[in-house]
N, C-alpha and C. Protein backbone atom coordinates (compact mmCIF):
# COMPACT_ATOMS: atom_id res chain seq x y z
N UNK A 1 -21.58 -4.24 -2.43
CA UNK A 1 -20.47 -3.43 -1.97
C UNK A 1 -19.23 -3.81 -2.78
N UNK A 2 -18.89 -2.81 -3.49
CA UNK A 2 -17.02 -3.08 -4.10
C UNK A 2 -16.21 -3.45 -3.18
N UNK A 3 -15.32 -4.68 -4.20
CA UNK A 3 -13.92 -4.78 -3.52
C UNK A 3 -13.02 -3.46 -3.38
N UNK A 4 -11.90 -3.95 -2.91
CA UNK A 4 -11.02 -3.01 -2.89
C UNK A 4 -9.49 -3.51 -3.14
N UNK A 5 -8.65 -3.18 -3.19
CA UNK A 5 -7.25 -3.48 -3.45
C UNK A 5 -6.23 -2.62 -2.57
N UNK A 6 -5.32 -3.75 -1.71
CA UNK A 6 -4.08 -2.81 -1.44
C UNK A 6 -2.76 -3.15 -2.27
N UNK A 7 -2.48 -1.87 -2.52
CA UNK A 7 -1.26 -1.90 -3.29
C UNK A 7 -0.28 -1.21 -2.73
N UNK A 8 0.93 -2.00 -3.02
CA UNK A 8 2.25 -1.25 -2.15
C UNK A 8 3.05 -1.47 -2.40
N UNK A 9 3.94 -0.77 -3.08
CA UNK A 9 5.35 -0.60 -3.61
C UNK A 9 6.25 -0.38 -2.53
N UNK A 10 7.59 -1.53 -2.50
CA UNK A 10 8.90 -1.78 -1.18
C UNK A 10 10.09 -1.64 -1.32
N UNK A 11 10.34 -1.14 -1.49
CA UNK A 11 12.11 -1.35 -0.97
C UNK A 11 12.62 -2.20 0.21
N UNK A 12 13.15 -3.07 0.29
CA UNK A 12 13.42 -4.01 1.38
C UNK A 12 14.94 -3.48 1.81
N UNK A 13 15.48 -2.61 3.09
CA UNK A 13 16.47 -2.24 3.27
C UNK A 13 16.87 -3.13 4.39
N UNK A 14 15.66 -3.98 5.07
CA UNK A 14 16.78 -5.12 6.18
C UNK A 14 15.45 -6.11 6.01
N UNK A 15 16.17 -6.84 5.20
CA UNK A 15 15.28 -8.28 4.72
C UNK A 15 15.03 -9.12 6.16
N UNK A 16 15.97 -9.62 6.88
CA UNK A 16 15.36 -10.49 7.85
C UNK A 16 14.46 -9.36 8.99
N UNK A 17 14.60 -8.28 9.08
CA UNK A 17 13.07 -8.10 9.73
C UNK A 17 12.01 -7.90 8.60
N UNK A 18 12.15 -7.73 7.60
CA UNK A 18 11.25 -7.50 6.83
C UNK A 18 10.36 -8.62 6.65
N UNK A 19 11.20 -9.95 7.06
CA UNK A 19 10.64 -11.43 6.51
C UNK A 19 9.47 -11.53 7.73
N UNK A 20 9.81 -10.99 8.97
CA UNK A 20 8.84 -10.94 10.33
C UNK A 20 8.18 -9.75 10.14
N UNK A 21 7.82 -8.95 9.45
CA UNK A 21 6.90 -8.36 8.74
C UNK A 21 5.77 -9.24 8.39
N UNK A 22 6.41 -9.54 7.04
CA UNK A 22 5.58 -10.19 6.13
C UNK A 22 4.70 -11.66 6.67
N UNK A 23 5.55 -12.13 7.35
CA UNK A 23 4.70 -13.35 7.69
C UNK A 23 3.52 -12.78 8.54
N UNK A 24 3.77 -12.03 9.22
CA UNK A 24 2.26 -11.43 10.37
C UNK A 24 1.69 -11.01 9.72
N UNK A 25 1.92 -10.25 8.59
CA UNK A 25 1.24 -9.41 7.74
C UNK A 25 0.47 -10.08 6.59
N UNK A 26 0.66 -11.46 6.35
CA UNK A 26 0.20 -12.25 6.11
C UNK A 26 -0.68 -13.24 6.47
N UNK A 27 -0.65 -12.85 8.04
CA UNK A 27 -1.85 -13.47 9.00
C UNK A 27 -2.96 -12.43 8.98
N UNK A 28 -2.55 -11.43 9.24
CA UNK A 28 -3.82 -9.91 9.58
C UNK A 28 -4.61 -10.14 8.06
N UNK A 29 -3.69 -10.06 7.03
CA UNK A 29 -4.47 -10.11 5.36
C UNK A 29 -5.62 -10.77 5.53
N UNK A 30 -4.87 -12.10 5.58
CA UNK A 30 -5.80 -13.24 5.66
C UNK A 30 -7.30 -13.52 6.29
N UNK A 31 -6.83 -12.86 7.58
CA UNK A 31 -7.92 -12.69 8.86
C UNK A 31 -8.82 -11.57 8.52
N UNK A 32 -8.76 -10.54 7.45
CA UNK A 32 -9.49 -9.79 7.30
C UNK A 32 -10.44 -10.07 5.62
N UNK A 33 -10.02 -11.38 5.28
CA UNK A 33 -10.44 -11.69 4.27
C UNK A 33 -9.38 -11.11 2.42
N UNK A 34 -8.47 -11.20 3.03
CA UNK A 34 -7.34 -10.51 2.04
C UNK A 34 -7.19 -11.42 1.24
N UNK A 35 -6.73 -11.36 0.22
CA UNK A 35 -6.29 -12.58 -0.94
C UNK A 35 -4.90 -12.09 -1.65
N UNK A 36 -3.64 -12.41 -1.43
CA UNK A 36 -2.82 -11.80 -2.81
C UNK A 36 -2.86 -12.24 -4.37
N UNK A 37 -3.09 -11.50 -4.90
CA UNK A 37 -3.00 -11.28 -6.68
C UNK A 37 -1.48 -11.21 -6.99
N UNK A 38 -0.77 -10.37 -6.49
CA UNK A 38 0.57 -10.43 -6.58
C UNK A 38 1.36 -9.97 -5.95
N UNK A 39 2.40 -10.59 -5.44
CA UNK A 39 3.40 -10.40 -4.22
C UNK A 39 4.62 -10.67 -4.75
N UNK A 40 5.67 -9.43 -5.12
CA UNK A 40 7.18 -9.91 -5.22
C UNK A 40 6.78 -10.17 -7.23
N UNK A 41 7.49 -11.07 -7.59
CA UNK A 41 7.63 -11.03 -9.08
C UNK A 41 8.02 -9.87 -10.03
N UNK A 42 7.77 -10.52 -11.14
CA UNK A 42 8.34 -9.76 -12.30
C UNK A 42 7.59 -8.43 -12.42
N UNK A 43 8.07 -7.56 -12.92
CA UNK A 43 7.71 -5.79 -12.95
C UNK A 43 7.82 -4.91 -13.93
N UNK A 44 7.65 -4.58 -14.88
CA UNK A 44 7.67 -3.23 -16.18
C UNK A 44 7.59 -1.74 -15.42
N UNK A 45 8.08 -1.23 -15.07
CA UNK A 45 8.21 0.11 -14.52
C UNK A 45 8.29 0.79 -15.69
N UNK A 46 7.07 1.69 -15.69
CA UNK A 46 6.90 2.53 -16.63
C UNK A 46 6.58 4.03 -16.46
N UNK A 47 6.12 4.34 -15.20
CA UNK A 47 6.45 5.80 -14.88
C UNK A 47 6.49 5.81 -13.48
N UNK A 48 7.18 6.91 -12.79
CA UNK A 48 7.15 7.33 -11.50
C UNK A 48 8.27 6.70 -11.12
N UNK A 49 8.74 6.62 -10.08
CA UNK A 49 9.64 5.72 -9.30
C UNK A 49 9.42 4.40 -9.00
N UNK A 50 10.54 3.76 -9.54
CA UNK A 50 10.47 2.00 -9.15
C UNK A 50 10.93 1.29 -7.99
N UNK A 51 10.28 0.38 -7.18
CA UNK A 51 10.68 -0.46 -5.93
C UNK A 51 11.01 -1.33 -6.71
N UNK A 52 11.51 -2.19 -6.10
CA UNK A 52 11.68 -3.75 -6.72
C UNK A 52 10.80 -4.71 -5.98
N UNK A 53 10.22 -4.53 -5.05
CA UNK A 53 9.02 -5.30 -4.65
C UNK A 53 7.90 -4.90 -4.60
N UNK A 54 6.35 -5.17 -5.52
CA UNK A 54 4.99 -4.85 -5.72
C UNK A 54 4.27 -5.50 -5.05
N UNK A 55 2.92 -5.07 -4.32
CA UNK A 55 2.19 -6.39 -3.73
C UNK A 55 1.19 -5.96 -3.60
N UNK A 56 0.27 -6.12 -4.18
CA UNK A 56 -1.78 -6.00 -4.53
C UNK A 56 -2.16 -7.19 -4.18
N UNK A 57 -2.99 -7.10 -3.03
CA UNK A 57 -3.91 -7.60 -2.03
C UNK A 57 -5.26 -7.01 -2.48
N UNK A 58 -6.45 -8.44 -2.54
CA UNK A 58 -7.78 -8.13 -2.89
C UNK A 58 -8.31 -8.63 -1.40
N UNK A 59 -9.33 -6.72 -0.88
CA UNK A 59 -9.86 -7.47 -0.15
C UNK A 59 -11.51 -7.47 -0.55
N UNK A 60 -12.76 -7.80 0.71
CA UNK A 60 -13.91 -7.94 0.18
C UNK A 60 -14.45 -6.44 -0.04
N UNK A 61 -13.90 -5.75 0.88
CA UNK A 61 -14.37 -3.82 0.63
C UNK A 61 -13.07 -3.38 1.24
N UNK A 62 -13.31 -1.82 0.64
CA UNK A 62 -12.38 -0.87 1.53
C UNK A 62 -12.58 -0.60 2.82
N UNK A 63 -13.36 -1.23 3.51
CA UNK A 63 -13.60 -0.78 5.05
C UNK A 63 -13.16 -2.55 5.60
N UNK A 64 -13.08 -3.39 4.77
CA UNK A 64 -12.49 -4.47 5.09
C UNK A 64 -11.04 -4.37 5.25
N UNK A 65 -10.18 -3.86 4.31
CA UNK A 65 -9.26 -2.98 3.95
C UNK A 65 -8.79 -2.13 5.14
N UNK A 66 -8.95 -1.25 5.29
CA UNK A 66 -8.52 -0.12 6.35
C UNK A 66 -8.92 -0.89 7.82
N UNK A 67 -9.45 -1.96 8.04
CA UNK A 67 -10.39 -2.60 9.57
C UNK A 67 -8.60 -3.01 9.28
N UNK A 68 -8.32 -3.96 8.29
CA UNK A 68 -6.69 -4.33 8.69
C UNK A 68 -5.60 -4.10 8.60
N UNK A 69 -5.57 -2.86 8.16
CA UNK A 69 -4.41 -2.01 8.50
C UNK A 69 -4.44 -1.71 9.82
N UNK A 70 -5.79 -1.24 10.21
CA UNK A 70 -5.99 -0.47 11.75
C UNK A 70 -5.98 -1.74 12.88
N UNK A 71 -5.51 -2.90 12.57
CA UNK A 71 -5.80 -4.07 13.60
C UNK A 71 -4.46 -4.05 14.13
N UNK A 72 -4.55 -4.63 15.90
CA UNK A 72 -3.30 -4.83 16.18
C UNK A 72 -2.38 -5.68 15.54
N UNK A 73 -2.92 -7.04 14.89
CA UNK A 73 -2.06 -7.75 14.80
C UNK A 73 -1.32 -7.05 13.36
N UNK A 74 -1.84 -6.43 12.50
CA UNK A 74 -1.44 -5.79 11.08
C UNK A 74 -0.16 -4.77 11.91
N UNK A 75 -0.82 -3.85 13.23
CA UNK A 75 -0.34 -3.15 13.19
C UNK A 75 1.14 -3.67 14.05
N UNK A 76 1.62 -4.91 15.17
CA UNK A 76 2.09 -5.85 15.22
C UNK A 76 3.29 -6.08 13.77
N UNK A 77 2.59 -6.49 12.90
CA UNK A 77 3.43 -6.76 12.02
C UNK A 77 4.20 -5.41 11.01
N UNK A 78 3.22 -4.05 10.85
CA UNK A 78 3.98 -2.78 10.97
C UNK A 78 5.25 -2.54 11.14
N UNK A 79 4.90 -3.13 12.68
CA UNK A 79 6.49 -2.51 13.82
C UNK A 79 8.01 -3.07 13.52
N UNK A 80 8.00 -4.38 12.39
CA UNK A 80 9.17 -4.81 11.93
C UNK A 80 9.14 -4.30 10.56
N UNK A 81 8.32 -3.50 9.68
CA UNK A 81 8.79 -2.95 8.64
C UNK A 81 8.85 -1.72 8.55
N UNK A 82 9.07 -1.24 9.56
CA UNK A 82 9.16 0.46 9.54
C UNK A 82 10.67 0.45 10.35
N UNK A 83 11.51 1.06 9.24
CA UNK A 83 13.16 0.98 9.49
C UNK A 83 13.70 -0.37 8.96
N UNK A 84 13.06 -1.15 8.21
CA UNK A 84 13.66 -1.91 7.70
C UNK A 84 13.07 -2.18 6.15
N UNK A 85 12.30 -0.57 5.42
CA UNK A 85 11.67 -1.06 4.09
C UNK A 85 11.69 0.43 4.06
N UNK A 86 11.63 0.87 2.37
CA UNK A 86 10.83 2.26 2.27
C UNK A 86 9.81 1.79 1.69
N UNK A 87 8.18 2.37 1.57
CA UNK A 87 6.71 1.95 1.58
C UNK A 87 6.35 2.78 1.18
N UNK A 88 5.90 2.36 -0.06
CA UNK A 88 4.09 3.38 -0.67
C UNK A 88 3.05 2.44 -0.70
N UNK A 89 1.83 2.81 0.36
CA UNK A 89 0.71 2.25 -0.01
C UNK A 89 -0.84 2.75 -0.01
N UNK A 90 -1.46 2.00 -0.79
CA UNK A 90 -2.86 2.52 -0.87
C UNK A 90 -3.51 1.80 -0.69
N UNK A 91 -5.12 2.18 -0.28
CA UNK A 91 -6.23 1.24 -0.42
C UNK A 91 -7.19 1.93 -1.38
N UNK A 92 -7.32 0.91 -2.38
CA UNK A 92 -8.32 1.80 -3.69
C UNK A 92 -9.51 0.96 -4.06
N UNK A 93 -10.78 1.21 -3.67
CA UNK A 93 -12.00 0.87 -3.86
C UNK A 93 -11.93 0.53 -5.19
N UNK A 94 -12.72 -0.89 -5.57
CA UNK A 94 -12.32 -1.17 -6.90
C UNK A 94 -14.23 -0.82 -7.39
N UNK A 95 -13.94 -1.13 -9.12
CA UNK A 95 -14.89 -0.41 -9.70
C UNK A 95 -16.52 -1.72 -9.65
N UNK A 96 -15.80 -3.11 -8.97
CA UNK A 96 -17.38 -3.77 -9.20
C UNK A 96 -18.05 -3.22 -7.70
């Protein structure tokens, strides 16, 4: 079964809830077998619209993937970044 990857481009418009975001959201990852590749850092924006914060998460499949988005505690940690970030994200089945 392929991995998968979430990727998600942020705008952080109220950092201290955003920070109680991220830490829960960093428990659900984890708990669903998530790994970050890269969170925050340096960036080349080369087409489309740019965030200033990137973050690709490897998980073991895409149904591993979407199980933690759809979990309370992910969705728990949701509820402090919605009104305090603008968010693009995906879950994209990777090719092994």
């Amino acid at each position: 079964m392929p991995g998968a990857f979430w990727i998600a481009h942020v705008t952080v418009t109220d950092e201290e809830a955003y920070m109680k975001y991220a830490a829960i959201a960093t428990e659900a990852i984890a708990e669903h077998g998530g790994t970050f590749l890269a969170r925050g850092g340096r960036a080349v924006q080369k087409e489309g619209r740019a965030h200033p914060r990137n973050v690709v998460a490897r998980f073991p499949s895409l149904e591993a993937a979407e199980t933690c988005y759809h979990s309370d505690r992910y969705q728990e940690a949701l509820s402090f970044a919605q009104g305090a970030s603008e968010r693009d994200l995906v879950l994209v089945e990777a090719l092994d």
